[in-house]
PDB file of N, CA and C in Angstrom:
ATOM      1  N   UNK A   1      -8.203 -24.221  -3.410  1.00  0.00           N
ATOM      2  CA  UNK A   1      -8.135 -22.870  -2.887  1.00  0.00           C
ATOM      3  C   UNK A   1      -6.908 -22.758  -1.984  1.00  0.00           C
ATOM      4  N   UNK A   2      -6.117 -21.705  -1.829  1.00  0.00           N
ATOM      5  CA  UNK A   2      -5.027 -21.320  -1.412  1.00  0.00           C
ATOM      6  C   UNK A   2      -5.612 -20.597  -0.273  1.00  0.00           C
ATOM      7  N   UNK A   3      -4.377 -20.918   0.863  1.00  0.00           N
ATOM      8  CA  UNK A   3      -4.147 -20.127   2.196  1.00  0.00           C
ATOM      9  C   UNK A   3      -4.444 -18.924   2.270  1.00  0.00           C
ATOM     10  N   UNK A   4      -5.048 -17.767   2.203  1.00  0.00           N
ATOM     11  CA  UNK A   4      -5.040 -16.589   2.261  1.00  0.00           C
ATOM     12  C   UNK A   4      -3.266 -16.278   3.109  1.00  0.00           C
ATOM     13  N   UNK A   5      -2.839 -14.952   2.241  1.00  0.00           N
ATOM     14  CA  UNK A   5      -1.847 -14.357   2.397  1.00  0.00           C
ATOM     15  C   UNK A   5      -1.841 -13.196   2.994  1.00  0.00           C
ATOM     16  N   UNK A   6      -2.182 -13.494   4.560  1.00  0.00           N
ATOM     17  CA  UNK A   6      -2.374 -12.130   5.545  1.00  0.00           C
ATOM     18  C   UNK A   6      -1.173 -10.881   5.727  1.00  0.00           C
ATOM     19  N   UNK A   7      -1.598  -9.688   5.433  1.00  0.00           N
ATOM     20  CA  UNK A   7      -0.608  -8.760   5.801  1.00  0.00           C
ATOM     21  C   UNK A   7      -1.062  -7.823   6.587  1.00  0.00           C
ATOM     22  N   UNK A   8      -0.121  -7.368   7.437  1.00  0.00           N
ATOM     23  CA  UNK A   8      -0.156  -6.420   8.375  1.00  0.00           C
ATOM     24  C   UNK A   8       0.168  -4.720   7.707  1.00  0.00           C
ATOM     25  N   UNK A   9       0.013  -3.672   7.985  1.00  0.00           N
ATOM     26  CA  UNK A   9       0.833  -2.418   7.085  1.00  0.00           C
ATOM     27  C   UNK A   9       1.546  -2.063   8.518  1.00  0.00           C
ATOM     28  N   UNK A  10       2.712  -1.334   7.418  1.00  0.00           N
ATOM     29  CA  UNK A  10       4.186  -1.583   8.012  1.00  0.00           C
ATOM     30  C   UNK A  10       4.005   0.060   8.724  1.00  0.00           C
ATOM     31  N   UNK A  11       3.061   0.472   9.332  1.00  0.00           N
ATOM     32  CA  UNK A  11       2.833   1.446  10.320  1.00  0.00           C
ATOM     33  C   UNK A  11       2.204   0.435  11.462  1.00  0.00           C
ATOM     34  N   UNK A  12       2.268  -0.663  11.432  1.00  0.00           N
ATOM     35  CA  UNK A  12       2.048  -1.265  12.910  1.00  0.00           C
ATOM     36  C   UNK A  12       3.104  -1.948  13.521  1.00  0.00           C
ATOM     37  N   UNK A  13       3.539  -1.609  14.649  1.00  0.00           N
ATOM     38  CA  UNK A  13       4.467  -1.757  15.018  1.00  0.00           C
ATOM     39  C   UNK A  13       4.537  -2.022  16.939  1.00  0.00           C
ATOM     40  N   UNK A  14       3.330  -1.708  16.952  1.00  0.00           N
ATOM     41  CA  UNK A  14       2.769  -2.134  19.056  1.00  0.00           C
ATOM     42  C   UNK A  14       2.086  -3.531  19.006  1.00  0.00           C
ATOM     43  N   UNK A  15       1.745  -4.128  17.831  1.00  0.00           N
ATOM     44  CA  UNK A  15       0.432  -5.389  17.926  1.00  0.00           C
ATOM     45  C   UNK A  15      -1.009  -4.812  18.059  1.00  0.00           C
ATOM     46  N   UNK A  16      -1.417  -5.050  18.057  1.00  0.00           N
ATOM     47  CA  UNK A  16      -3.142  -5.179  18.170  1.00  0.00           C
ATOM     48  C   UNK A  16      -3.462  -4.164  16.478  1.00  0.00           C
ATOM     49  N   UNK A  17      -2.905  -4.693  15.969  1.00  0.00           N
ATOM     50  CA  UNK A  17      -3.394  -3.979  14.369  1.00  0.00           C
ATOM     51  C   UNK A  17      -4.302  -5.015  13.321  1.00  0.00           C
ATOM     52  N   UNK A  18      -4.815  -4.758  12.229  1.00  0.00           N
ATOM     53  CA  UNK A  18      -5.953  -6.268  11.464  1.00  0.00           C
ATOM     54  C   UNK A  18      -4.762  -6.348  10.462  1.00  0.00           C
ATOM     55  N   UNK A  19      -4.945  -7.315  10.018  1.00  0.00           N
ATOM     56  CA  UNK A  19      -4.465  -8.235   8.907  1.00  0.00           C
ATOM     57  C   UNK A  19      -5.291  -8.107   7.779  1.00  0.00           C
ATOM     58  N   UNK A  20      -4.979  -7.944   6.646  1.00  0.00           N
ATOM     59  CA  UNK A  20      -5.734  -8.178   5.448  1.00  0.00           C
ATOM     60  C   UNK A  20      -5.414  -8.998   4.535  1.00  0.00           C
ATOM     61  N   UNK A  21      -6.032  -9.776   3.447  1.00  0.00           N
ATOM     62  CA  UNK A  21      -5.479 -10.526   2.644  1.00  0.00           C
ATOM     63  C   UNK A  21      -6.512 -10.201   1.405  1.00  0.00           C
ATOM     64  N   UNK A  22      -6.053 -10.757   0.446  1.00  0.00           N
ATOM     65  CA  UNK A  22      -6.681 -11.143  -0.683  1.00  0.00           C
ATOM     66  C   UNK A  22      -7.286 -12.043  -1.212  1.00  0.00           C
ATOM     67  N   UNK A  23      -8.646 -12.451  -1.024  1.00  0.00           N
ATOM     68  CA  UNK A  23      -8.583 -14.334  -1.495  1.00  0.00           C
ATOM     69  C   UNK A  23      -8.952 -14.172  -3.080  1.00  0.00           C
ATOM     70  N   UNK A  24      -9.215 -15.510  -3.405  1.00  0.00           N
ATOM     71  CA  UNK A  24      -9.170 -15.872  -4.980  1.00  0.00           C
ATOM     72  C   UNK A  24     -10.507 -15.148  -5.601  1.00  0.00           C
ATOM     73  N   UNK A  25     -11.736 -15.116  -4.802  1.00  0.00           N
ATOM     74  CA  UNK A  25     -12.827 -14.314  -5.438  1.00  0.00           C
ATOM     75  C   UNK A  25     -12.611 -12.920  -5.556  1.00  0.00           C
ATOM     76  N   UNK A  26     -11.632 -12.600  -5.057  1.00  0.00           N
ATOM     77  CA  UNK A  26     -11.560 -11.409  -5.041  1.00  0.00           C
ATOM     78  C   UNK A  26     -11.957 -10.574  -3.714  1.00  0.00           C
ATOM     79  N   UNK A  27     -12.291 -10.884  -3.143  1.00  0.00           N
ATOM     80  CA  UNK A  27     -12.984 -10.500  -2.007  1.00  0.00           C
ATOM     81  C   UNK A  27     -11.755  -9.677  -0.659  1.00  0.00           C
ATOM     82  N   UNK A  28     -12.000  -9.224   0.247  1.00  0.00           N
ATOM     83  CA  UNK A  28     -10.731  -9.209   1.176  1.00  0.00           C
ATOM     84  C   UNK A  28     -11.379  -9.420   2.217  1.00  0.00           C
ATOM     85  N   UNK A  29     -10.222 -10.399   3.130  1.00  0.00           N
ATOM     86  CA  UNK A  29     -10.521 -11.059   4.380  1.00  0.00           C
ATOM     87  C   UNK A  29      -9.729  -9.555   5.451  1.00  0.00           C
ATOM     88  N   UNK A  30     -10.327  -9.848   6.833  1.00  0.00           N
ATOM     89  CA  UNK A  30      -9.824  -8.847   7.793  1.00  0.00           C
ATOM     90  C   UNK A  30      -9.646  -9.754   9.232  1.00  0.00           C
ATOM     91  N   UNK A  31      -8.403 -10.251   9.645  1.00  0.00           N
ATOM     92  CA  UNK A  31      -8.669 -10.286  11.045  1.00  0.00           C
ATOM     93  C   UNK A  31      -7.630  -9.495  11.800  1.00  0.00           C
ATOM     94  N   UNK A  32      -7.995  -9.768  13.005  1.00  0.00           N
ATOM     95  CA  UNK A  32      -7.005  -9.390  14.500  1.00  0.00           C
ATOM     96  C   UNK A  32      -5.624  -9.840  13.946  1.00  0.00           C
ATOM     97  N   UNK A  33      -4.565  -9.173  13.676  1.00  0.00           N
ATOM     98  CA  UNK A  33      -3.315  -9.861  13.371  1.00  0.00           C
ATOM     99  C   UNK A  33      -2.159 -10.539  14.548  1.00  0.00           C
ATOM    100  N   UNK A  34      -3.107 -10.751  15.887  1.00  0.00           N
ATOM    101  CA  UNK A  34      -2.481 -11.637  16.932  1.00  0.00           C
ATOM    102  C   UNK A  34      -3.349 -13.053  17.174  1.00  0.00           C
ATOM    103  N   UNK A  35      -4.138 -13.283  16.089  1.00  0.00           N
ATOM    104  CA  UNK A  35      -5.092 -14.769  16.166  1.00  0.00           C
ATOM    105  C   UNK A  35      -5.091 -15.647  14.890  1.00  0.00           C
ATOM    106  N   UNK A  36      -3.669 -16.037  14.859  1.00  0.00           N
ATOM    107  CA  UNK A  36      -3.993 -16.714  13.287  1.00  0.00           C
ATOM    108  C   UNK A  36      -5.472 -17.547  13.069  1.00  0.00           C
ATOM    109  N   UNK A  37      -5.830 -18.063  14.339  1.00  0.00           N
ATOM    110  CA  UNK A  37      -6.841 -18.859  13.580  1.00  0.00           C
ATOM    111  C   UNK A  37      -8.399 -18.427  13.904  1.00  0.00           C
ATOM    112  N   UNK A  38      -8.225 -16.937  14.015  1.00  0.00           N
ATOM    113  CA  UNK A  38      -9.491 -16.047  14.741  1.00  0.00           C
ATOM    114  C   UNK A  38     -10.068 -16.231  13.845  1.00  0.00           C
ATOM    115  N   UNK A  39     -11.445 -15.150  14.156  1.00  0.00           N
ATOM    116  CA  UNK A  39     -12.529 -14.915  13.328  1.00  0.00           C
ATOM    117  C   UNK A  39     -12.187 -14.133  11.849  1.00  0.00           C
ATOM    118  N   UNK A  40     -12.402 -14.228  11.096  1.00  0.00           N
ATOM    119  CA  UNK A  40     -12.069 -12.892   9.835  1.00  0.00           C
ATOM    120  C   UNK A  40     -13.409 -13.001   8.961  1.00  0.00           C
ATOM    121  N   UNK A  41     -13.462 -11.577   8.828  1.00  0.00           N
ATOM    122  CA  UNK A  41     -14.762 -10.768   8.329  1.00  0.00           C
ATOM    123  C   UNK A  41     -14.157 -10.441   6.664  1.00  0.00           C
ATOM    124  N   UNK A  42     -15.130 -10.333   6.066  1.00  0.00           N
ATOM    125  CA  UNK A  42     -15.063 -10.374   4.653  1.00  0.00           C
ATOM    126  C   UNK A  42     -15.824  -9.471   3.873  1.00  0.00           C
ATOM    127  N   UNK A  43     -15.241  -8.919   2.888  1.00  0.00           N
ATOM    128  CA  UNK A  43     -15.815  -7.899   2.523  1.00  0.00           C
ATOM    129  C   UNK A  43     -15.627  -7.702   0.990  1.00  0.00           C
ATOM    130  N   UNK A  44     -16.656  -7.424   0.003  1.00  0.00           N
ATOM    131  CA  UNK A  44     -16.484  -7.340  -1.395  1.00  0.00           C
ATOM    132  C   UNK A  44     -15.247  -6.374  -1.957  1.00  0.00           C
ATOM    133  N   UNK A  45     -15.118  -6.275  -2.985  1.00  0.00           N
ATOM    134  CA  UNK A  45     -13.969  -5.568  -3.167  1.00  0.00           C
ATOM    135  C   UNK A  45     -14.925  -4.349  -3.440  1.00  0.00           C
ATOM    136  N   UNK A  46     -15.946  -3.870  -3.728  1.00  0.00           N
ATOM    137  CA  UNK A  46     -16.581  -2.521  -3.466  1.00  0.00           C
ATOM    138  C   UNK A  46     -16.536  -2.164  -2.396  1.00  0.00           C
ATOM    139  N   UNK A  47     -17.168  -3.031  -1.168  1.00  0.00           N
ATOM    140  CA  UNK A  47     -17.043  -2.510   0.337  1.00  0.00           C
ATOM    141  C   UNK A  47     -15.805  -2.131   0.508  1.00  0.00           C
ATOM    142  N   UNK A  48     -14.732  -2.693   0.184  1.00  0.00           N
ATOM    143  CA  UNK A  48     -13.448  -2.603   0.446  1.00  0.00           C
ATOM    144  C   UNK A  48     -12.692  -0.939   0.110  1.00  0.00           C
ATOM    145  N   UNK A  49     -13.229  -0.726  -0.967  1.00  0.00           N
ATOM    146  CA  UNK A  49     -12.763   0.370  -1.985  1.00  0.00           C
ATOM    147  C   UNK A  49     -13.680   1.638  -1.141  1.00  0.00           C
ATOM    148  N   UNK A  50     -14.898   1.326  -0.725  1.00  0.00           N
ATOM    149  CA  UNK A  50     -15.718   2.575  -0.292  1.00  0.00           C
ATOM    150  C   UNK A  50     -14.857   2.619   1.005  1.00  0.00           C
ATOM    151  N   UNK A  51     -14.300   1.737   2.044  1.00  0.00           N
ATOM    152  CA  UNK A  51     -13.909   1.524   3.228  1.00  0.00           C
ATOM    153  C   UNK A  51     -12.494   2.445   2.528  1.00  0.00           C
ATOM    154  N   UNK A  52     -11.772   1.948   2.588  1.00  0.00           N
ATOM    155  CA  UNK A  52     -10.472   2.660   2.171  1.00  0.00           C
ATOM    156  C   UNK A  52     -10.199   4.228   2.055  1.00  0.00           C
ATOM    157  N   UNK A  53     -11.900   4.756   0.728  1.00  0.00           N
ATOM    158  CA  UNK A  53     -11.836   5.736   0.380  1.00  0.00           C
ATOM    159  C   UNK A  53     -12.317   6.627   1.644  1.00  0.00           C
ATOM    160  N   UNK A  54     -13.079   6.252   2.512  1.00  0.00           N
ATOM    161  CA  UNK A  54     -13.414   6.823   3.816  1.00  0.00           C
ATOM    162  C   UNK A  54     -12.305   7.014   4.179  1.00  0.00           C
ATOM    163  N   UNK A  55     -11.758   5.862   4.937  1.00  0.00           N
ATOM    164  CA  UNK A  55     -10.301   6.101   5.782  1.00  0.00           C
ATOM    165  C   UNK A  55      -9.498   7.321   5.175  1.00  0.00           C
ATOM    166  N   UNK A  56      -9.497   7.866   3.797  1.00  0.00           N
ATOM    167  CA  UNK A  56      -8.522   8.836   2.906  1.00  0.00           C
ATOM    168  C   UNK A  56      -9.240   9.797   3.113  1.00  0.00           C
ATOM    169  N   UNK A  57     -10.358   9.577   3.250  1.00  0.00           N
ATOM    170  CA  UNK A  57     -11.299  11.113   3.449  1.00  0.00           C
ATOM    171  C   UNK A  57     -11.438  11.188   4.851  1.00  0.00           C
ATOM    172  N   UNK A  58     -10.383  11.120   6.044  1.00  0.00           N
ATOM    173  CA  UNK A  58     -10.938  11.059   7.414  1.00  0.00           C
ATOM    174  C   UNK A  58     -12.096  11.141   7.715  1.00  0.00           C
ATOM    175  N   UNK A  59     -13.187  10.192   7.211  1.00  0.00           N
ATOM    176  CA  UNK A  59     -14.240   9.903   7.891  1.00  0.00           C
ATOM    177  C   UNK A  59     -14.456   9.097   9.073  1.00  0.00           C
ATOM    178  N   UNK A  60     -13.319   8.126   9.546  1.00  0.00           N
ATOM    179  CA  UNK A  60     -13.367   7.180  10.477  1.00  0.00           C
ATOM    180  C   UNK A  60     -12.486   8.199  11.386  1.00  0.00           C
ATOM    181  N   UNK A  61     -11.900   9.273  10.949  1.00  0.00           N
ATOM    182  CA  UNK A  61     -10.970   9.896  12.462  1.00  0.00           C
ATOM    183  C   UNK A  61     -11.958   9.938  13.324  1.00  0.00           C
ATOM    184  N   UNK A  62     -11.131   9.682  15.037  1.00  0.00           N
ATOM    185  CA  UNK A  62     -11.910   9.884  15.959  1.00  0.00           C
ATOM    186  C   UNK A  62     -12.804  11.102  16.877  1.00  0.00           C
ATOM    187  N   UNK A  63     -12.259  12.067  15.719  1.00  0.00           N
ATOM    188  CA  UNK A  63     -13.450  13.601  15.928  1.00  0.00           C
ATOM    189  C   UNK A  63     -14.214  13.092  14.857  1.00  0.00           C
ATOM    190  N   UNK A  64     -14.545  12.703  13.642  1.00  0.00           N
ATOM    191  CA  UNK A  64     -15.705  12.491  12.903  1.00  0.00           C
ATOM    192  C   UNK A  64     -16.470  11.634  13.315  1.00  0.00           C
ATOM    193  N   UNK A  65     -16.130  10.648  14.550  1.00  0.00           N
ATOM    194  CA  UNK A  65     -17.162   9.957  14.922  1.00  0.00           C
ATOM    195  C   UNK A  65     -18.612  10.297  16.204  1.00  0.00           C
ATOM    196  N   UNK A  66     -17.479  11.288  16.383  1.00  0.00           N
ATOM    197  CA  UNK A  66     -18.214  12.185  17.820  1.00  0.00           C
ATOM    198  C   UNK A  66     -19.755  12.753  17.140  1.00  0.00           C
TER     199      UNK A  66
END
């Protein structure tokens, strides 16, 4: 099994943004992108896809959480 290949998106630019990668099951890893050797949370590639499609549908903006 290979290193996971963490990326940051290139709208972060202060630090404190997550990292994502891809591993071999398919799956995607998430950590803090200032802790290489932190915790990272994992998530199916469905969770992943419903997560995403939220974020596109501003469901996570911070008036939809109110």
């Amino acid at each position: 099994m290979r290193a996971p290949q963490f990326r940051v998106s290139s709208y972060c630019h202060v630090g404190g943004c997550v990292a994502v990668a891809l591993l071999d099951d398919g799956s995607i890893a998430v950590r803090d992108e200032k802790v290489d050797g932190g915790p990272v949370l994992t998530f199916t590639a469905e969770e992943w896809r419903a997560f995403v499609a939220g974020v596109k549908n501003s469901e996570f903006d911070a008036s939809a959480l109110r």
